[in-house]
Protein backbone atom coordinates (compact mmCIF):
# COMPACT_ATOMS: atom_id res chain seq x y z
CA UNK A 1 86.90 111.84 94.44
CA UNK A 2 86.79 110.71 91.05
CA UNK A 3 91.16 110.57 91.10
CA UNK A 4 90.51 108.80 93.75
CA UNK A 5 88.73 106.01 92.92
CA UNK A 6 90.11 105.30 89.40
CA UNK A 7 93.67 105.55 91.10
CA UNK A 8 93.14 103.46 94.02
CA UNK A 9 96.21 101.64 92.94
CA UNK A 10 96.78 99.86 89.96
CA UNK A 11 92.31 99.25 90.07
CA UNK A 12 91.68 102.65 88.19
CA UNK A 13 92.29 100.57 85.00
CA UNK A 14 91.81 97.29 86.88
CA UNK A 15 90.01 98.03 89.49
CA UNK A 16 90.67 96.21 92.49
CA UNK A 17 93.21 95.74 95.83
CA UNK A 18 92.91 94.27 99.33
CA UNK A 19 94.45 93.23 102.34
CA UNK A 20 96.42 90.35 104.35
CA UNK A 21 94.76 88.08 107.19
CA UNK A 22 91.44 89.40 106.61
CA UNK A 23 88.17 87.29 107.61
CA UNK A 24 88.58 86.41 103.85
CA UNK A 25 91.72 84.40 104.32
CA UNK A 26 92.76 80.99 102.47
CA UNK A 27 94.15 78.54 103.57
CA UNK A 28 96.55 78.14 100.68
CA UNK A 29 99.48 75.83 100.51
CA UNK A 30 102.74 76.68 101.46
CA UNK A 31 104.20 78.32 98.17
CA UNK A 32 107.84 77.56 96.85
CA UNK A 33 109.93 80.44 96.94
CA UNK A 34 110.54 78.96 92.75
CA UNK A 35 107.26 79.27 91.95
CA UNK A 36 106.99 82.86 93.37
CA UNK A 37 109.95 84.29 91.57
CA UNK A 38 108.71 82.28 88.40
CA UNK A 39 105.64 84.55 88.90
CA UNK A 40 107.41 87.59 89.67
CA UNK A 41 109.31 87.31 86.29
CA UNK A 42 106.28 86.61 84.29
CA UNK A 43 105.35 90.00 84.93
CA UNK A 44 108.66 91.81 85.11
CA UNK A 45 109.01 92.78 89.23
CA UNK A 46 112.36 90.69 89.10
CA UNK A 47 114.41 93.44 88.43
CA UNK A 48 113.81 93.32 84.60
CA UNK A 49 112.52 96.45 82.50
CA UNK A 50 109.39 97.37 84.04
CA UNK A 51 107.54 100.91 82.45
CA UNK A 52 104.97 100.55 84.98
CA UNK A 53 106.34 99.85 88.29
CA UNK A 54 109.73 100.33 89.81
CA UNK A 55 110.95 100.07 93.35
CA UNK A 56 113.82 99.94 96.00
CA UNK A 57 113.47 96.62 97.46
CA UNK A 58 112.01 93.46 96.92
CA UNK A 59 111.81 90.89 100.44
CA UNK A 60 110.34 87.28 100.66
CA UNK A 61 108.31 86.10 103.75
CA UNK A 62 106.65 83.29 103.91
CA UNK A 63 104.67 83.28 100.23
CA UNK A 64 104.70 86.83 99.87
CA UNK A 65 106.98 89.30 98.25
CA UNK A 66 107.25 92.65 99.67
CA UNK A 67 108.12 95.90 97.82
CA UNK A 68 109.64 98.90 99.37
CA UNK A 69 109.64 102.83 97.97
CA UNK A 70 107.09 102.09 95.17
CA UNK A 71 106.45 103.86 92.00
CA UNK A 72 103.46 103.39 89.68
CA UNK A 73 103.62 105.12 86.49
CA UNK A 74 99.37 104.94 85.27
CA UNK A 75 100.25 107.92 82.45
CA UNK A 76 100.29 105.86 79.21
CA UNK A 77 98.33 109.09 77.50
CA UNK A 78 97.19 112.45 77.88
CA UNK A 79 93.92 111.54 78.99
CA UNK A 80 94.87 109.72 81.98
CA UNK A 81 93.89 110.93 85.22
CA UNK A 82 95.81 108.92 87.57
CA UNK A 83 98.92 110.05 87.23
CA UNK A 84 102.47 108.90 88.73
CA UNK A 85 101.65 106.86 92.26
CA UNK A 86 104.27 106.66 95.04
CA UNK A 87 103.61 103.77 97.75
CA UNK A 88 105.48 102.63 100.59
CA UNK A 89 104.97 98.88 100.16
CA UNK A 90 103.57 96.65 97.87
CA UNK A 91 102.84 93.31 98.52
CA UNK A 92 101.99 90.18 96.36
CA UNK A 93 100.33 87.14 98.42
CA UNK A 94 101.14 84.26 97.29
CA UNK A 95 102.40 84.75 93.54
CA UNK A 96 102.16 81.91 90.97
CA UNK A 97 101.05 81.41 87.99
CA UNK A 98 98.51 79.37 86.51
CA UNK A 99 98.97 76.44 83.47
CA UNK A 100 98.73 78.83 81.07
CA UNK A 101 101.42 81.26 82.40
CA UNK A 102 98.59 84.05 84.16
CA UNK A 103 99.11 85.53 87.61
CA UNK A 104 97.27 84.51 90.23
CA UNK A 105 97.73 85.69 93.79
CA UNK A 106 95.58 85.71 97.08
CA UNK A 107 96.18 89.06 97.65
CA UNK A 108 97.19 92.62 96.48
CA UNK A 109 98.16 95.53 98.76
CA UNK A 110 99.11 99.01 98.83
CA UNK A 111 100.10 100.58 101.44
CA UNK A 112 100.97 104.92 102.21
CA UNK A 113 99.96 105.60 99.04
CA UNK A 114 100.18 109.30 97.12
CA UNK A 115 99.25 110.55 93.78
CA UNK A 116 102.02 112.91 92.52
CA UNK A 117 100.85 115.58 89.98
CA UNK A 118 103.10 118.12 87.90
CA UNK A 119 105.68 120.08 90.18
CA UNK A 120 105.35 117.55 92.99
CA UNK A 121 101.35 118.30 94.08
CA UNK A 122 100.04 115.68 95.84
CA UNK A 123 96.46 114.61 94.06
CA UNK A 124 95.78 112.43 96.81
CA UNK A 125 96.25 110.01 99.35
CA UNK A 126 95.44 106.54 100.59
CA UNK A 127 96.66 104.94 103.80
CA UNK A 128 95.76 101.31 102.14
CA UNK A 129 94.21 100.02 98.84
CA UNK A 130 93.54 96.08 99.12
CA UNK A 131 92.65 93.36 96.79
CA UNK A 132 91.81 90.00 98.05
CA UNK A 133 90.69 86.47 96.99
CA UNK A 134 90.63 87.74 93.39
CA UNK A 135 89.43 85.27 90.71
CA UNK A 136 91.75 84.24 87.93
CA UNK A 137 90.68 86.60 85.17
CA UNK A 138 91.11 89.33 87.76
CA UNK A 139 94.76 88.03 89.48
CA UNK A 140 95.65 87.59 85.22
CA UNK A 141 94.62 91.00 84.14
CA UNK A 142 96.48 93.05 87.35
CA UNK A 143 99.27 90.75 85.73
CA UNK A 144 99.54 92.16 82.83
CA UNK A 145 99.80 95.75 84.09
CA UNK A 146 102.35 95.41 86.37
CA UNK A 147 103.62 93.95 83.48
CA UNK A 148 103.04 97.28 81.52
CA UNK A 149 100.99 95.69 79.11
CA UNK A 150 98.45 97.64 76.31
CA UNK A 151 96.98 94.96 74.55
CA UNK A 152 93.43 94.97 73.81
CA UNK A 153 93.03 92.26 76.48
CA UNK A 154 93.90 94.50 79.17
CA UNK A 155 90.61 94.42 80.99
CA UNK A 156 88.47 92.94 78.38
CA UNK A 157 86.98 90.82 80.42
CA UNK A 158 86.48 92.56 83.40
CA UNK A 159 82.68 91.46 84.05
CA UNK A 160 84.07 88.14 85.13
CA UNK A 161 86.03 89.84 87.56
CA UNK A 162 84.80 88.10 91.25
CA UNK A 163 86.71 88.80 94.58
CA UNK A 164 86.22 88.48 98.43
CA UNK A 165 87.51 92.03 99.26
CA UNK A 166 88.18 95.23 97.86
CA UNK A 167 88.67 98.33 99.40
CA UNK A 168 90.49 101.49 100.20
CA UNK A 169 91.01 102.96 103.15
CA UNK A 170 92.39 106.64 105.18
CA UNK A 171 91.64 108.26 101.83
CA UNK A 172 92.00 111.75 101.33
CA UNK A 173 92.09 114.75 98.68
CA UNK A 174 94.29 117.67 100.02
CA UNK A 175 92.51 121.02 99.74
CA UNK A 176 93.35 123.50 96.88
CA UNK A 177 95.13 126.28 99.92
CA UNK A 178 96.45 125.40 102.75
CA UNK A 179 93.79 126.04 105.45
CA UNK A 180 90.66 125.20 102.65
CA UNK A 181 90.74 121.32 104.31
CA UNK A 182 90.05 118.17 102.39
CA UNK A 183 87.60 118.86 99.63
CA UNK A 184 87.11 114.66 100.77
CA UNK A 185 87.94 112.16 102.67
CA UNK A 186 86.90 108.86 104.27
CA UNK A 187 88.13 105.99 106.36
CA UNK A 188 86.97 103.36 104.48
CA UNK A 189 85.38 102.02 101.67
CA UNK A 190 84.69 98.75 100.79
CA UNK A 191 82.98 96.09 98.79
CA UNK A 192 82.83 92.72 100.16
CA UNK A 193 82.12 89.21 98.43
CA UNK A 194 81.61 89.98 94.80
CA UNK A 195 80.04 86.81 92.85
CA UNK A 196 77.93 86.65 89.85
CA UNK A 197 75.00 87.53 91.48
CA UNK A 198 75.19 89.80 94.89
CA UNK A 199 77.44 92.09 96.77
CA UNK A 200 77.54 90.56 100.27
CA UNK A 201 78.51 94.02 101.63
CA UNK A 202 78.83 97.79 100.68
CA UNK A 203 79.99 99.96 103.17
CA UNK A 204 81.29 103.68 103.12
CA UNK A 205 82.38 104.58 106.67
CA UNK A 206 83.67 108.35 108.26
CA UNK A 207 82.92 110.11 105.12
CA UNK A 208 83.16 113.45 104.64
CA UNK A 209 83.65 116.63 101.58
CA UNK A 210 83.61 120.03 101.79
CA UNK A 211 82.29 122.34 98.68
CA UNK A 212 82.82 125.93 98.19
CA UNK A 213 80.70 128.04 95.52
CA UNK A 214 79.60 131.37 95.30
CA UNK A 215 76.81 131.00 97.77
CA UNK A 216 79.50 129.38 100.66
CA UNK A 217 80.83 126.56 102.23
CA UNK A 218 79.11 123.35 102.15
CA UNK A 219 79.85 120.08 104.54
CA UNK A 220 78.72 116.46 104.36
CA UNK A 221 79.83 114.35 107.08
CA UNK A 222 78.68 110.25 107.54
CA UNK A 223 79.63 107.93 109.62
CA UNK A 224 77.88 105.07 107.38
CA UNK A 225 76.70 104.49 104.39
CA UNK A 226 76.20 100.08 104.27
CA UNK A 227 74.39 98.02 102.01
CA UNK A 228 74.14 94.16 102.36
CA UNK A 229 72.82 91.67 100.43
CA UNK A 230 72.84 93.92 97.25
CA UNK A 231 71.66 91.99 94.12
CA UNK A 232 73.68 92.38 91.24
CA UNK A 233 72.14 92.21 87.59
CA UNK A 234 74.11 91.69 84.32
CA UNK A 235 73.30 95.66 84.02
CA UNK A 236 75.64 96.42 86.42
CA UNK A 237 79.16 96.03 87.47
CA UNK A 238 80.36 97.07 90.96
CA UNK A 239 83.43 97.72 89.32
CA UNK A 240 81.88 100.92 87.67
CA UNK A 241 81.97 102.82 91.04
CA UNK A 242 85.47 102.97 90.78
CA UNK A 243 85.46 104.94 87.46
CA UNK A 244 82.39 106.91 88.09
CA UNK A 245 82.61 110.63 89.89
CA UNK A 246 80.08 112.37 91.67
CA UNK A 247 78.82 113.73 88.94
CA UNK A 248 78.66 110.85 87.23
CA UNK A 249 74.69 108.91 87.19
CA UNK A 250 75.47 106.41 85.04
CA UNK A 251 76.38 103.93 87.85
CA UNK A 252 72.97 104.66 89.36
CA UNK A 253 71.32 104.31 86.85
CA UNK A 254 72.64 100.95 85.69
CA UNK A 255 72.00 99.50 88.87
CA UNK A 256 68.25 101.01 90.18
CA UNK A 257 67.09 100.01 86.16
CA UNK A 258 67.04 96.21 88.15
CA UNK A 259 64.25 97.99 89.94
CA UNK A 260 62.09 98.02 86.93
CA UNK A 261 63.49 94.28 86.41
CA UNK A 262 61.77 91.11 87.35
CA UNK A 263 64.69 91.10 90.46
CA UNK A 264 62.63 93.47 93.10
CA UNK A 265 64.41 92.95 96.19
CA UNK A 266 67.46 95.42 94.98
CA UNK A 267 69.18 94.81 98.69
CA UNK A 268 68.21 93.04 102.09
CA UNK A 269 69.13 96.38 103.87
CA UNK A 270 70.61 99.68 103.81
CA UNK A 271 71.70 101.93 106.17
CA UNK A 272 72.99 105.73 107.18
CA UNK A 273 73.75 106.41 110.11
CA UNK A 274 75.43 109.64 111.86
CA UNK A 275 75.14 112.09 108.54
CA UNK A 276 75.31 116.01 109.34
CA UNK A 277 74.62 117.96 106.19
CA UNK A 278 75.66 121.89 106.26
CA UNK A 279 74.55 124.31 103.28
CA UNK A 280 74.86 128.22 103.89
CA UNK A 281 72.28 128.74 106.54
CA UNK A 282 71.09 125.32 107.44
CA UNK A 283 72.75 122.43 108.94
CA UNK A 284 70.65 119.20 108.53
CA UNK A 285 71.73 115.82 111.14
CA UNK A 286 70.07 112.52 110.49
CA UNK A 287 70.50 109.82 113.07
CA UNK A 288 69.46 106.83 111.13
CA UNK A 289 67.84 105.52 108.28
CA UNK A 290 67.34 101.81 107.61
CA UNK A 291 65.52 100.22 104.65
CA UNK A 292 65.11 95.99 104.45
CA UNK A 293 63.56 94.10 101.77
CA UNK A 294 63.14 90.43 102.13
CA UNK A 295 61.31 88.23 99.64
CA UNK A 296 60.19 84.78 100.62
CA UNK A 297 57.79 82.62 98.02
CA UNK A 298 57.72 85.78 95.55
CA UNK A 299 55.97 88.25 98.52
CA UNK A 300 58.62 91.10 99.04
CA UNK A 301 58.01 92.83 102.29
CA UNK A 302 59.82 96.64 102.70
CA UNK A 303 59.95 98.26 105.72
CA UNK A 304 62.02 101.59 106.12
CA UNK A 305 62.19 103.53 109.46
CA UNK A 306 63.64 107.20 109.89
CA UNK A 307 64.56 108.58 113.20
CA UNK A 308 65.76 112.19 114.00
CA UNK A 309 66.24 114.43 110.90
CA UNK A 310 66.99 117.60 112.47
CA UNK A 311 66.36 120.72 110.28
CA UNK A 312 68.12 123.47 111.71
CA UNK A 313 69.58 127.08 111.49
CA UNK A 314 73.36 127.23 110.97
CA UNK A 315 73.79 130.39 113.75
CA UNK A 316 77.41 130.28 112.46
CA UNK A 317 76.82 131.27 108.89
CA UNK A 318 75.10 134.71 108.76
CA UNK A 319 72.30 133.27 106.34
CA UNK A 320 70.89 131.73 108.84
CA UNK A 321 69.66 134.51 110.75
CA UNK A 322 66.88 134.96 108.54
CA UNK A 323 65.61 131.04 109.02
CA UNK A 324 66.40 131.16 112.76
CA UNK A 325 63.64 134.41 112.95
CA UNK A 326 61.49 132.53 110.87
CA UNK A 327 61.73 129.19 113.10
CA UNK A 328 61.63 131.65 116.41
CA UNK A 329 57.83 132.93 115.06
CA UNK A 330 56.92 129.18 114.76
CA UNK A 331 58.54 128.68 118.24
CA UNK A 332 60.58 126.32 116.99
CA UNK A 333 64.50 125.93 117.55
CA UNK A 334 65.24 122.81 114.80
CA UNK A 335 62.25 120.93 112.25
CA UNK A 336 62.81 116.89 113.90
CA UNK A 337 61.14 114.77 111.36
CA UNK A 338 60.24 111.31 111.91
CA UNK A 339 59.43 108.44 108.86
CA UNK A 340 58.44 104.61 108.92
CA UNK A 341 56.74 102.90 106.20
CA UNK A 342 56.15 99.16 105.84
CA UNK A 343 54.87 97.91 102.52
CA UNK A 344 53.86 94.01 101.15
CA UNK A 345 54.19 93.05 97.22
CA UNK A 346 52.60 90.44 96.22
CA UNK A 347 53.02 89.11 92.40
CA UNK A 348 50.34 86.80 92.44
CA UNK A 349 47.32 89.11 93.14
CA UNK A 350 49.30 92.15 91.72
CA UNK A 351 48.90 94.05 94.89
CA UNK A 352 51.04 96.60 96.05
CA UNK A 353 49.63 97.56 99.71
CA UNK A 354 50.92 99.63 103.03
CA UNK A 355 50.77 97.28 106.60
CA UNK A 356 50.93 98.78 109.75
CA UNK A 357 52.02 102.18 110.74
CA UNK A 358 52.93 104.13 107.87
CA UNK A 359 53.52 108.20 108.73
CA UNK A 360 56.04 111.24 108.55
CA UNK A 361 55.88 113.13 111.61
CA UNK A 362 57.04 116.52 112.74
CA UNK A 363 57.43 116.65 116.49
CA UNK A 364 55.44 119.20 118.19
CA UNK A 365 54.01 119.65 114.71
CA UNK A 366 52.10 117.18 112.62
CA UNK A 367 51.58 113.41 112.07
CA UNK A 368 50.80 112.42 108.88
CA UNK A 369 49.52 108.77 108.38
CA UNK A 370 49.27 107.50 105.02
CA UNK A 371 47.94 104.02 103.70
CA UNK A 372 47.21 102.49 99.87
CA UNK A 373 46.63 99.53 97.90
CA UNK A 374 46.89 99.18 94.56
CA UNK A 375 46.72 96.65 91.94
CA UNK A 376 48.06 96.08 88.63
CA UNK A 377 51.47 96.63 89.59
CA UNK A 378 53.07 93.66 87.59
CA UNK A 379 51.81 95.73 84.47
CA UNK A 380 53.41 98.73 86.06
CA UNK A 381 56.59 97.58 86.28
CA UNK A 382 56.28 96.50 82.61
CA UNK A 383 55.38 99.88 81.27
CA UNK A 384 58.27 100.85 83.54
CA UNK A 385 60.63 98.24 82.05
CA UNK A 386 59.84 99.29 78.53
CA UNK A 387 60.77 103.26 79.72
CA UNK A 388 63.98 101.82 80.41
CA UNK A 389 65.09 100.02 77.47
CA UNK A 390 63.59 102.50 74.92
CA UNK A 391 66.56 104.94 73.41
CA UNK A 392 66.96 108.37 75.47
CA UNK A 393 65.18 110.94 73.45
CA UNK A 394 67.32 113.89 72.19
CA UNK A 395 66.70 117.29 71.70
CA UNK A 396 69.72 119.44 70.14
CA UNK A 397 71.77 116.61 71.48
CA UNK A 398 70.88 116.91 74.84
CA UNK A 399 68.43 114.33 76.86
CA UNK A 400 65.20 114.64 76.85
CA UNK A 401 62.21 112.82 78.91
CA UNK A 402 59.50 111.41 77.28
CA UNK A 403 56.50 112.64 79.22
CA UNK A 404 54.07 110.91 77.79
CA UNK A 405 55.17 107.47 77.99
CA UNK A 406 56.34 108.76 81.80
CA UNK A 407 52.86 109.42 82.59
CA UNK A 408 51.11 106.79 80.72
CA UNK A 409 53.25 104.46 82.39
CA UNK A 410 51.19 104.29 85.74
CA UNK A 411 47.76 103.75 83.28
CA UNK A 412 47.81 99.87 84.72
CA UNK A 413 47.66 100.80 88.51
CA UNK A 414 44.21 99.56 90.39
CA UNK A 415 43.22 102.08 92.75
CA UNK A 416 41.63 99.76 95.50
CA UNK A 417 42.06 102.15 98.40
CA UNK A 418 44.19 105.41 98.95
CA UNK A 419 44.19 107.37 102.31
CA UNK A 420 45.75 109.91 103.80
CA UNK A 421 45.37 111.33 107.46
CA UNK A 422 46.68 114.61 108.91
CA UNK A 423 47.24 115.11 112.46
CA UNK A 424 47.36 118.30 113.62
CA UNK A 425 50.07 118.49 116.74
CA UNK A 426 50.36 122.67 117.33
CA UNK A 427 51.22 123.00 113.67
CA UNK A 428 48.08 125.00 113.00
CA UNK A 429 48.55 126.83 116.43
CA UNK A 430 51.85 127.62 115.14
CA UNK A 431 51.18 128.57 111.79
CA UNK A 432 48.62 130.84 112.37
CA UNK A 433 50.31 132.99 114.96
CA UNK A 434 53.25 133.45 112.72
CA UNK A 435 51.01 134.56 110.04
CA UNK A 436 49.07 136.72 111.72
CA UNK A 437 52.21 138.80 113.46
CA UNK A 438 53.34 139.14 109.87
CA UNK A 439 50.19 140.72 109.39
CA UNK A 440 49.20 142.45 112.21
CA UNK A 441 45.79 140.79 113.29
CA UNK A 442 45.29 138.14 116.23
CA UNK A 443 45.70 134.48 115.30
CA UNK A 444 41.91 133.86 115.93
CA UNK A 445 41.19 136.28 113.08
CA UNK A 446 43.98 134.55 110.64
CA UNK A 447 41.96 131.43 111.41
CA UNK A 448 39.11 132.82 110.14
CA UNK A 449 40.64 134.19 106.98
CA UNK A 450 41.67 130.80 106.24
CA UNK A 451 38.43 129.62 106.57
CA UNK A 452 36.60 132.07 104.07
CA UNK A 453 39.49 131.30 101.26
CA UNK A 454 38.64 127.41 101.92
CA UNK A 455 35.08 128.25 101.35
CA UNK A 456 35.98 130.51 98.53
CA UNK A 457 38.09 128.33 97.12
CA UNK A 458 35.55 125.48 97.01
CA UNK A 459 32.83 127.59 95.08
CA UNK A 460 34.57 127.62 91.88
CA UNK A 461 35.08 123.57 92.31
CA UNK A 462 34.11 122.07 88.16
CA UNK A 463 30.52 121.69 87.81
CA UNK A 464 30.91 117.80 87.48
CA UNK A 465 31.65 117.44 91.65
CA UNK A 466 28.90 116.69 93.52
CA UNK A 467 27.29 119.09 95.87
CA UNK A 468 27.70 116.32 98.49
CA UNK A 469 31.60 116.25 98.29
CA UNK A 470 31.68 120.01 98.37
CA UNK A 471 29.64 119.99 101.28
CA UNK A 472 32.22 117.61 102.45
CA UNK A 473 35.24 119.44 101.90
CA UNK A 474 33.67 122.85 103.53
CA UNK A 475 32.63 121.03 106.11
CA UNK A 476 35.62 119.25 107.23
CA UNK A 477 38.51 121.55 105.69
CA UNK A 478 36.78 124.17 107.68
CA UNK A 479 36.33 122.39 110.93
CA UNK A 480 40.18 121.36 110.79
CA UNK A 481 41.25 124.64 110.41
CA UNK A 482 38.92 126.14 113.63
CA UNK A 483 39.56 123.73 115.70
CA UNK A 484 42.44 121.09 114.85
CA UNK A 485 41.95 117.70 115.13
CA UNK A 486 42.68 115.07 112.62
CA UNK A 487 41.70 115.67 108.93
CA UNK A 488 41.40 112.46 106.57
CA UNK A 489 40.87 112.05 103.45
CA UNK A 490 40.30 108.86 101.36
CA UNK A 491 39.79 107.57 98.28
CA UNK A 492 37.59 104.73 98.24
CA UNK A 493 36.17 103.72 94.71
CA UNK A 494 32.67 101.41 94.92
CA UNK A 495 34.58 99.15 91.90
CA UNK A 496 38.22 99.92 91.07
CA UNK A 497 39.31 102.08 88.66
CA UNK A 498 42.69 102.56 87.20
CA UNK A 499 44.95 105.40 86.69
CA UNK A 500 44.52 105.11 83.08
CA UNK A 501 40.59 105.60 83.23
CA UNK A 502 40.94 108.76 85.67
CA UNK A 503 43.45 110.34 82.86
CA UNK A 504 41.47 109.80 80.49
CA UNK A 505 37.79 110.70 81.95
CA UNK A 506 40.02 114.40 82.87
CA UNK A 507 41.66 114.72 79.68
CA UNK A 508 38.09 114.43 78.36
CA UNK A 509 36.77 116.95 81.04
CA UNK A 510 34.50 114.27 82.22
CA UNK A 511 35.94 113.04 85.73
CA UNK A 512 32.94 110.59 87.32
CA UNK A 513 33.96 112.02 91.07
CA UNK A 514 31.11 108.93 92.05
CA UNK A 515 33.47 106.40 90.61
CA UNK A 516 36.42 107.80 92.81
CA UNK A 517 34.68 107.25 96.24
CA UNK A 518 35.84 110.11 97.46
CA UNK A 519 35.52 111.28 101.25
CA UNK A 520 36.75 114.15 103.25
CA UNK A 521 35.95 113.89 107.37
CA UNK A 522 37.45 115.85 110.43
CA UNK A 523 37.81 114.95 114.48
CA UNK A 524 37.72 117.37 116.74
CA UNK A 525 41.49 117.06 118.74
CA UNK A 526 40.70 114.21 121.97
CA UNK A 527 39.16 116.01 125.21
CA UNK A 528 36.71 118.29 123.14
């Protein structure tokens, strides 16, 4: 994929392209057929010596100059990956050039595109790469490689690059043998007004790769992967994607440090839709996820809802034989998880607090509601700012995490109020049969077990808990496991305490459980 992206046309060193009559279309003057060929020899296409491009035929329509039977020569060294590209057409929108002799155009197309490696391979291929409603210093700097230019100023300044369009679509990466299929493909993908400050629109659409190792074949297939509304920092360049791999975290990285930033709202939503995962054994479907983030007068609201993911045996692939027997003793024939979470930020008070339903839910299984609010969180993101900026620590040359300044980093958070409820929905019921057949005893007896280790468990609890929260914890642990129910658990402190205070009352073997406000209850399940 990573061929792919740097080579999308002329964009691996530039990257950029886009196409013709889009919803991003000008309405540009009529251009003089003078001015375009005045362009068009600025930057050698008129026929001149050209090391970069060469081609059959050159029409003009209208404004625009169409090339037929296209080569792109992208090998100025032995370290370049993109090779020698073949297109059918290229085509120039509008060519002219500015009062200081640069390029501009409205547009930038290529069209059938192939990467040719030694003895005729095909890399890979692209049924479009598109460029429009590029700035000047991004219309300039294509001009000077189609120009076949290696100056120092060849994409120098590409962080002014801006553009209403760029994408590539019908891409695809041949497999290594004939019947292996595309390692990759997708139909499109594309990033949509690029300013200064936000990416109106990232979308990856009818994805999919295929990976083969020693364990087998693994698929990932997505319909869509969108973002809108993505803020852009002076971190990051959206530009980056196209030279980055999957391998490669750097991209990520650059752009989720804005997390830690004083920008919170990263996006104003993101979506996947239609994603089927398959790994030797299991095949994993999700039918949505969406995440939103709005921020009005400095309170950023996030609210992220789940629906199906589908956990299941792949009955095709003969490791999954052994998780289909283990799902058949739960009486289970897929895991279908469930998620929704909707939390509030507010700088002013420092709070950080859950509103509304907030759970992950197995069906036929489990619910589990959680809740919190904490404050502090301003100082939070400080400490977590500072992790980011200080220098990587290195240990015989390789990366290494700094786990103290890691875990110190949450010392700021106020612990007003954490909870956590469990739900019992047949889980237990479940559970305990499939434990007991492995053992050979009735589930009513593996209940019981479980029971005595809870109780055993809880005797060697430190000497600084009170007897009231051990009573507590036997008392309701104990209850949830005979009988079901709902368990809860929630941590409550009479003042609040940080995170820093807890660490450092355990690191001193002193934890004040009183301070904590700690407490454990269980329902008997509705009817009883």
């Amino acid at each position: 994929m990573k061929r792919v992206l740097m080579a999308a046309a002329l964009v691996a060193m530039l990257c950029g392209l886009a196409p013709i009559g889009s919803v991003h279309a000008q309405h540009l003057p009529r251009l003089a057929r003078a001015d375009a060929d005045a362009a068009l020899a600025a930057i050698r296409l008129d026929g001149a010596d050209n090391e970069v491009v060469s081609f059959e035929r050159a029409v003009y329509r209208r404004g625009t100059y169409i090339f037929t039977n296209v080569v792109v020569n992208l090998e100025r060294d032995a370290e370049s990956p993109a090779g020698v590209v073949h297109a059918a057409r290229m085509i120039l929108d509008s060519p002219r050039l500015d009062s200081e002799g640069r390029l501009l155009l409205h547009a930038f197309v290529l069209e059938e595109v192939e990467q040719v490696l030694d003895a005729g391979a095909v890399g890979f291929t692209l049924g479009r790469v598109m460029l429009e409603a590029p700035n000047a210093e991004m219309s300039a700097n294509l001009g000077r490689i189609l120009r076949g230019d290696h100056g120092a100023e060849v994409g120098a300044d590409k962080d002014l690059y801006r553009f209403g369009l760029l994408a590539v679509d019908d891409a695809a990466e041949p497999g290594r043998t004939s019947d292996a299929g595309a390692p990759f493909a997708f139909d499109r993908l594309a990033f949509i007004g690029y300013t200064a400050n936000t990416l109106q629109r990232f979308e990856l659409l009818g994805f999919t790769a295929r990976v083969e190792n020693e364990a087998g074949v693994n698929h990932l297939d997505m319909a869509e992967l969108s973002v809108d509304g993505l803020m852009i920092s002076s971190q990051f360049s959206v530009l980056d994607v196209f030279s980055a791999g999957p391998g490669d975290t750097g991209f990520f990285r650059s752009y989720f440090a804005m997390e830690m930033g004083e920008q919170l709202n990263l996006f104003d939503r993101l979506r996947v839709r239609n994603l089927t995962a398959t790994i030797p054994g299991h095949r994993v479907t999700l039918d949505e996820i969406v995440i939103t983030m709005d921020q009005r007068d400095a309170v950023l609201d996030t609210r992220m809802r789940m629906g199906s993911l589908r956990i299941m045996p792949d009955l095709e692939d003969p490791a999954g034989a052994q998780l289909a027997n283990r799902f058949d003793q739960l009486g289970y024939e897929s895991l279908d998880l469930s998620l929704q979470g909707h939390s509030v930020y507010d700088p002013q008070s420092g709070r950080v607090f859950t509103t509304g339903e907030n759970y992950l839910a197995l069906r036929d299984g489990f619910r589990l509601d959680f809740a919190h609010d904490l404050g502090g969180y301003p100082e939070f993101l400080a400490n977590q700012r500072g992790l980011s900026e200080r220098p990587s620590a290195t240990v015989d040359g390789k990366s290494a995490s700094d786990a103290e300044g890691v875990s110190s980093a949450a010392d700021p958070l106020v612990i007003n109020r954490i909870a956590l409820r469990l739900e019992d929905r047949s889980i237990l019921e479940r559970g305990f049969a499939a434990a007991a057949a492995d053992q050979g005893i009735t589930p009513e007896a593996m209940r019981s077990q479980a029971g005595v280790l809870v109780l055993v468990g809880l005797m060697s609890a430190p000497p600084e808990m009170p007897q009231t929260l051990v009573t507590q914890l036997a008392t309701a642990v104990s209850a949830f496991i005979a009988q079901g129910g709902t368990l809860e658990i929630v941590m409550q402190p009479p003042s609040p305490v940080t995170i820093g205070e807890i660490r450092a009352r355990r690191e001193a073997g002193a934890v004040d459980f009183e301070a904590l406000g700690l407490g454990v209850t269980a329902e008997a399940p509705r009817g009883r």
